[in-house]
C-alpha atoms as a PDB file:
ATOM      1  CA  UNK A   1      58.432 -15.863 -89.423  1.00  0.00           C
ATOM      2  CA  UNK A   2      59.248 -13.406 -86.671  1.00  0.00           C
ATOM      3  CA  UNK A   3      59.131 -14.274 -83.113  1.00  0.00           C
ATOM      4  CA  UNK A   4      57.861 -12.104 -80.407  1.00  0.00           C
ATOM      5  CA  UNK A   5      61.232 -11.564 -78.435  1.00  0.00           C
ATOM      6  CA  UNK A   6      60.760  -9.527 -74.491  1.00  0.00           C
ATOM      7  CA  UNK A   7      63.539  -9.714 -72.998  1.00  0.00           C
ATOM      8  CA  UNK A   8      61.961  -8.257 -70.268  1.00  0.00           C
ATOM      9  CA  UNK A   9      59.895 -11.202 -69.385  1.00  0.00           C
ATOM     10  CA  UNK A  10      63.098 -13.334 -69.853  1.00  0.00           C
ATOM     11  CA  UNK A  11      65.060 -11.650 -67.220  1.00  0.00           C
ATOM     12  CA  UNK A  12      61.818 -11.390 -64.414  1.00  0.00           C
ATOM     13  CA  UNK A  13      61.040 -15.321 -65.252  1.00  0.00           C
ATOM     14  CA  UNK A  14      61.794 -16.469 -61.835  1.00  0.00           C
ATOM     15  CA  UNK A  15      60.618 -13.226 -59.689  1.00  0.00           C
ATOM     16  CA  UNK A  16      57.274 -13.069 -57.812  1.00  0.00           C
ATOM     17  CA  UNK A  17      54.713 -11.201 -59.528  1.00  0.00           C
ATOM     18  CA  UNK A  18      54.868  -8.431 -56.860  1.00  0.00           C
ATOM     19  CA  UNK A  19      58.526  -6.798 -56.064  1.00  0.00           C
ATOM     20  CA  UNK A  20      60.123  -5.044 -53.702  1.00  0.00           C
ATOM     21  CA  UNK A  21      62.397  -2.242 -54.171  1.00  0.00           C
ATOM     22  CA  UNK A  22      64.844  -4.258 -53.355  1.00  0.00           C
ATOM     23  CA  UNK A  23      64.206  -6.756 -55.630  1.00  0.00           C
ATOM     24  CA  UNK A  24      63.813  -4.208 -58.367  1.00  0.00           C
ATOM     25  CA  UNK A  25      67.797  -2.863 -57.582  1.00  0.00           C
ATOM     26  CA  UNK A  26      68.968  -6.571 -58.221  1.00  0.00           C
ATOM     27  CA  UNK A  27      66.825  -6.729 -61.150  1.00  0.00           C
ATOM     28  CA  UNK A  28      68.411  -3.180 -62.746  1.00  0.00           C
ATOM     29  CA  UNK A  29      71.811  -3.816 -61.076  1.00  0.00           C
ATOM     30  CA  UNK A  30      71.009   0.201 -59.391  1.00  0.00           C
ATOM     31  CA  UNK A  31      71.250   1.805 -55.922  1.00  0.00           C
ATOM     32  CA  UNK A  32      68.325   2.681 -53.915  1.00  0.00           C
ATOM     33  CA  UNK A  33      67.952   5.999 -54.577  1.00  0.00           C
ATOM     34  CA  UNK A  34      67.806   5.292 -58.635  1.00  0.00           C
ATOM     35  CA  UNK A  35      65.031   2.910 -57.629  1.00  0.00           C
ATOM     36  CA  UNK A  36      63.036   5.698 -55.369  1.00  0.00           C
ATOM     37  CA  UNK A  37      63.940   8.136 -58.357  1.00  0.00           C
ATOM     38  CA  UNK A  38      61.967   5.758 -60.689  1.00  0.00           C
ATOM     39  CA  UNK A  39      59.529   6.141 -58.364  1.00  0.00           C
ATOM     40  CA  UNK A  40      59.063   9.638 -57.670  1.00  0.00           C
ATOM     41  CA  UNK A  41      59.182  10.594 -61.508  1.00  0.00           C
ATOM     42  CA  UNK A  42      56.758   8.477 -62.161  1.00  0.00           C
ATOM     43  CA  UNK A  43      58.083   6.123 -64.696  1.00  0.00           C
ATOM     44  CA  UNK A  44      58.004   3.283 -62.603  1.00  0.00           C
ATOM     45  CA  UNK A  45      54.282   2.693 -60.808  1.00  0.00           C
ATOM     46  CA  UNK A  46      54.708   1.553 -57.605  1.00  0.00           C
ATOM     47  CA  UNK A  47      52.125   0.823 -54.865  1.00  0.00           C
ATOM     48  CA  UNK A  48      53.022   2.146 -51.423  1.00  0.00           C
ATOM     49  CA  UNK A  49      52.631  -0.618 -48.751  1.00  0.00           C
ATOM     50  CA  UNK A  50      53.719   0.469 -45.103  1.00  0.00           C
ATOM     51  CA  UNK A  51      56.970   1.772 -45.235  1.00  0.00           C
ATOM     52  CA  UNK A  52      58.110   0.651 -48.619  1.00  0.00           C
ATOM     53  CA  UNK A  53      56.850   0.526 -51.854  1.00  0.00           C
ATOM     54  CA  UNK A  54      55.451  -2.850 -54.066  1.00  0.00           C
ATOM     55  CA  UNK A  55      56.025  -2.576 -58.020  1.00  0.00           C
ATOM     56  CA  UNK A  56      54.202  -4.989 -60.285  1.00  0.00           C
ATOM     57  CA  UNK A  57      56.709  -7.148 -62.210  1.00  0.00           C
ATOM     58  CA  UNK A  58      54.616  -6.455 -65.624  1.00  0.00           C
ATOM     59  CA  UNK A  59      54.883  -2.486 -65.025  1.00  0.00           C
ATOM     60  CA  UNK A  60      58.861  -3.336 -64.652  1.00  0.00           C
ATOM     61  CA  UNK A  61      58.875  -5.897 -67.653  1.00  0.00           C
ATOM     62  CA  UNK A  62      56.728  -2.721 -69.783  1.00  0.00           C
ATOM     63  CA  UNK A  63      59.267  -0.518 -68.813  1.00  0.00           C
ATOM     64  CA  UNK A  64      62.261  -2.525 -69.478  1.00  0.00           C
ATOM     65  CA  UNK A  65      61.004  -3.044 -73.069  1.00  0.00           C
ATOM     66  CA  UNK A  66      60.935   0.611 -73.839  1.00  0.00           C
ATOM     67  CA  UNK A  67      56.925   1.617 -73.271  1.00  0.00           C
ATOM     68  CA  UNK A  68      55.421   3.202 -70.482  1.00  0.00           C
ATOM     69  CA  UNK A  69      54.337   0.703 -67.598  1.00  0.00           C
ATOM     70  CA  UNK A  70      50.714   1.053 -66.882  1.00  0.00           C
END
């Protein structure tokens, strides 16, 4: 039998459902411009909230396993 394996969901087990940017460049291991990048291209929905930005940790655990996040 083959198991459903997401690594994704592994890694973002103990992170709030709602990140930061911040939280999302510990996550990836990147700078802060990669993260904005992300952000600006589009491949990485992100919500803005006052002068940052909130990104759902299920459109970062979609996009870590290779779809599109929604």
């Amino acid at each position: 039998m083959r198991q459903n394996h997401t690594p994704g969901r592994e890694v973002l087990a103990g992170w709030p459902e709602v990140l930061r940017t911040g939280d999302v460049q510990e996550i990836l291991g990147v700078g802060r411009k990669e993260v904005y990048r992300l952000i600006a291209n589009g491949a990485l929905p992100a919500v803005r909230a006052g002068r940052g930005y909130r990104i759902l940790k299920a459109a970062l655990v979609e996009w870590l396993e290779g779809g599109k996040a929604p």
